[in-house]
C-alpha atoms as a PDB file:
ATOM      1  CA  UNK A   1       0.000   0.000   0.000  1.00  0.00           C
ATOM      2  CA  UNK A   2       1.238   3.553  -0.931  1.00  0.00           C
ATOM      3  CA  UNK A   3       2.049   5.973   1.554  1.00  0.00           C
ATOM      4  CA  UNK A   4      -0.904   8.824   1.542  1.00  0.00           C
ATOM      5  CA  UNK A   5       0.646  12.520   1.186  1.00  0.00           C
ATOM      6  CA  UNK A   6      -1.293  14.841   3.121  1.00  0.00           C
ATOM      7  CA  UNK A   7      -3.584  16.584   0.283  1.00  0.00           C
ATOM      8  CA  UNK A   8      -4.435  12.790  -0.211  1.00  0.00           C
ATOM      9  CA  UNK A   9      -5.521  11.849   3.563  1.00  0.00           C
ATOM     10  CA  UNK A  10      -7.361  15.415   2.944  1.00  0.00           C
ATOM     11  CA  UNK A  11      -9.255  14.732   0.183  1.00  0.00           C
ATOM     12  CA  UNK A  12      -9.837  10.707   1.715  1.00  0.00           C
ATOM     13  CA  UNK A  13     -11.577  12.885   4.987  1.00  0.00           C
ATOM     14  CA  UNK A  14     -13.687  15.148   2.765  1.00  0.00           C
ATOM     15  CA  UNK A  15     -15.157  12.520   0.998  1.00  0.00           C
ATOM     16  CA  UNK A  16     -16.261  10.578   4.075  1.00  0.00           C
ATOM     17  CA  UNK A  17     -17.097  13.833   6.047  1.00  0.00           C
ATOM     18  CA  UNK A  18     -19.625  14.207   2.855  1.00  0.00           C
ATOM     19  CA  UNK A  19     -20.662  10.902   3.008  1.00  0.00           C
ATOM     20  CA  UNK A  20     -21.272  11.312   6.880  1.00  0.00           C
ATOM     21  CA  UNK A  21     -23.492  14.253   5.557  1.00  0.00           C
ATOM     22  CA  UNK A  22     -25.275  12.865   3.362  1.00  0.00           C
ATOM     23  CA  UNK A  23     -26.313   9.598   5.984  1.00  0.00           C
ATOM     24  CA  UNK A  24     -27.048  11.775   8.641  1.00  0.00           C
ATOM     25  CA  UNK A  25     -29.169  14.048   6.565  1.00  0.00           C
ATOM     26  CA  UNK A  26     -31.179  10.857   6.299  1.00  0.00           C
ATOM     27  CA  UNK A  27     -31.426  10.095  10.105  1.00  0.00           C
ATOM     28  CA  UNK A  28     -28.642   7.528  10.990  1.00  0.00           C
ATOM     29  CA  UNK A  29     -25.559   7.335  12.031  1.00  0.00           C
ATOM     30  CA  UNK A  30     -22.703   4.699  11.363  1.00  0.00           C
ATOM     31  CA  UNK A  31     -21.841   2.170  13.684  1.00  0.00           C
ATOM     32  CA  UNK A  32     -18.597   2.903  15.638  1.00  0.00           C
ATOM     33  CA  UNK A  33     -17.168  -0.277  13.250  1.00  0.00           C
ATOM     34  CA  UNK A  34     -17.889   1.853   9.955  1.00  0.00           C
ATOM     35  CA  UNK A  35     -16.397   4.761  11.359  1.00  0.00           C
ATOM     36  CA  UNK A  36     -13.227   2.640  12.032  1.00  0.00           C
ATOM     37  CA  UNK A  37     -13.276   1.328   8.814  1.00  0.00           C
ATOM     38  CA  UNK A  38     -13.411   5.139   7.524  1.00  0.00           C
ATOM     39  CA  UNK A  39     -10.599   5.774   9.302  1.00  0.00           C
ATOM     40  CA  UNK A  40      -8.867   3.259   8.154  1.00  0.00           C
ATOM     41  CA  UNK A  41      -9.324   4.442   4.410  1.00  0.00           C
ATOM     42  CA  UNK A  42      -8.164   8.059   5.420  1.00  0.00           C
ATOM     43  CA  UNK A  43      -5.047   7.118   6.910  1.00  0.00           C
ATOM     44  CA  UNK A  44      -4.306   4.985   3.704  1.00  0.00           C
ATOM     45  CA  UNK A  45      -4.169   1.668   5.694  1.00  0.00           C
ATOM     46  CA  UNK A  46      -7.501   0.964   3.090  1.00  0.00           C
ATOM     47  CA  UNK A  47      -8.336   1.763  -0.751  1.00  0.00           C
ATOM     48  CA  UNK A  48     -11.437   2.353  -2.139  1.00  0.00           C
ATOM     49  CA  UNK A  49     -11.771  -1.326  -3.263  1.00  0.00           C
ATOM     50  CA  UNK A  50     -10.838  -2.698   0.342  1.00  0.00           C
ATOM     51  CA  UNK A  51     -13.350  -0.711   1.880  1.00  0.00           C
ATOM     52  CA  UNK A  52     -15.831  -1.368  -0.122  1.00  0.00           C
ATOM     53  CA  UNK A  53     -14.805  -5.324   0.648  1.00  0.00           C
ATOM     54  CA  UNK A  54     -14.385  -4.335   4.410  1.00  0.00           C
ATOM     55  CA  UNK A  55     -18.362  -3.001   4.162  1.00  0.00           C
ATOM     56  CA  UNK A  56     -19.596  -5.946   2.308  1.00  0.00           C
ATOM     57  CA  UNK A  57     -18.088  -8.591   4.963  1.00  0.00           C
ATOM     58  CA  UNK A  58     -19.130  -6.424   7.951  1.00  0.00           C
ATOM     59  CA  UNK A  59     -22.894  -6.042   6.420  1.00  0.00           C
ATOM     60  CA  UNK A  60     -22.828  -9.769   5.136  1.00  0.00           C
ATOM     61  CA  UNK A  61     -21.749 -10.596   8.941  1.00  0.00           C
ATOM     62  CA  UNK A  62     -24.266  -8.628  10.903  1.00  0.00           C
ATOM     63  CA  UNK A  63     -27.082  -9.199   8.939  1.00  0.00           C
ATOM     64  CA  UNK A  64     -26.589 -11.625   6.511  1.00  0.00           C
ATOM     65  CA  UNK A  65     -26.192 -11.909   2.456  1.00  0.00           C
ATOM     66  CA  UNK A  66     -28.729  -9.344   0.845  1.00  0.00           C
ATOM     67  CA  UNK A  67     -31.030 -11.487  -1.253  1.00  0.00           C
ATOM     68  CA  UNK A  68     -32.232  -9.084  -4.340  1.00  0.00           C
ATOM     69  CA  UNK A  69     -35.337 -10.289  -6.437  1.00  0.00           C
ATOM     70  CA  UNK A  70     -33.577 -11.971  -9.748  1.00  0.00           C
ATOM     71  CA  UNK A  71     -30.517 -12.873  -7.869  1.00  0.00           C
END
């Protein structure tokens, strides 16, 4: 894994600080496991990709795998 300048751990927080927004705007708040996982991806110990892995195995594990209609 790359080491993160600063303007890039910057622009990491702003992007979760808007996606905070945008879930609270809604009513909820993240569990104190997503907001590690957030900070994991800011301090460049995640990518993109592995969070979006980290998310799906922490969902899958609390609540199970999502079943869609066609799938």
């Amino acid at each position: 894994m790359p080491v993160l300048t600063d303007h890039d751990q910057e622009v990491r927080a702003r992007e979760i600080e808007n996606a905070l927004a945008s879930v609270r705007m809604e009513g909820l708040e993240p569990s104190a496991e997503a907001k590690a996982l957030f900070e994991h991806y800011v301090d460049g110990d995640l990518t993109a990709e592995d969070l979006d892995s980290a998310f799906a195995r922490h969902l899958e594990s609390k609540h199970g795998p999502v079943r869609l209609p066609g799938n």
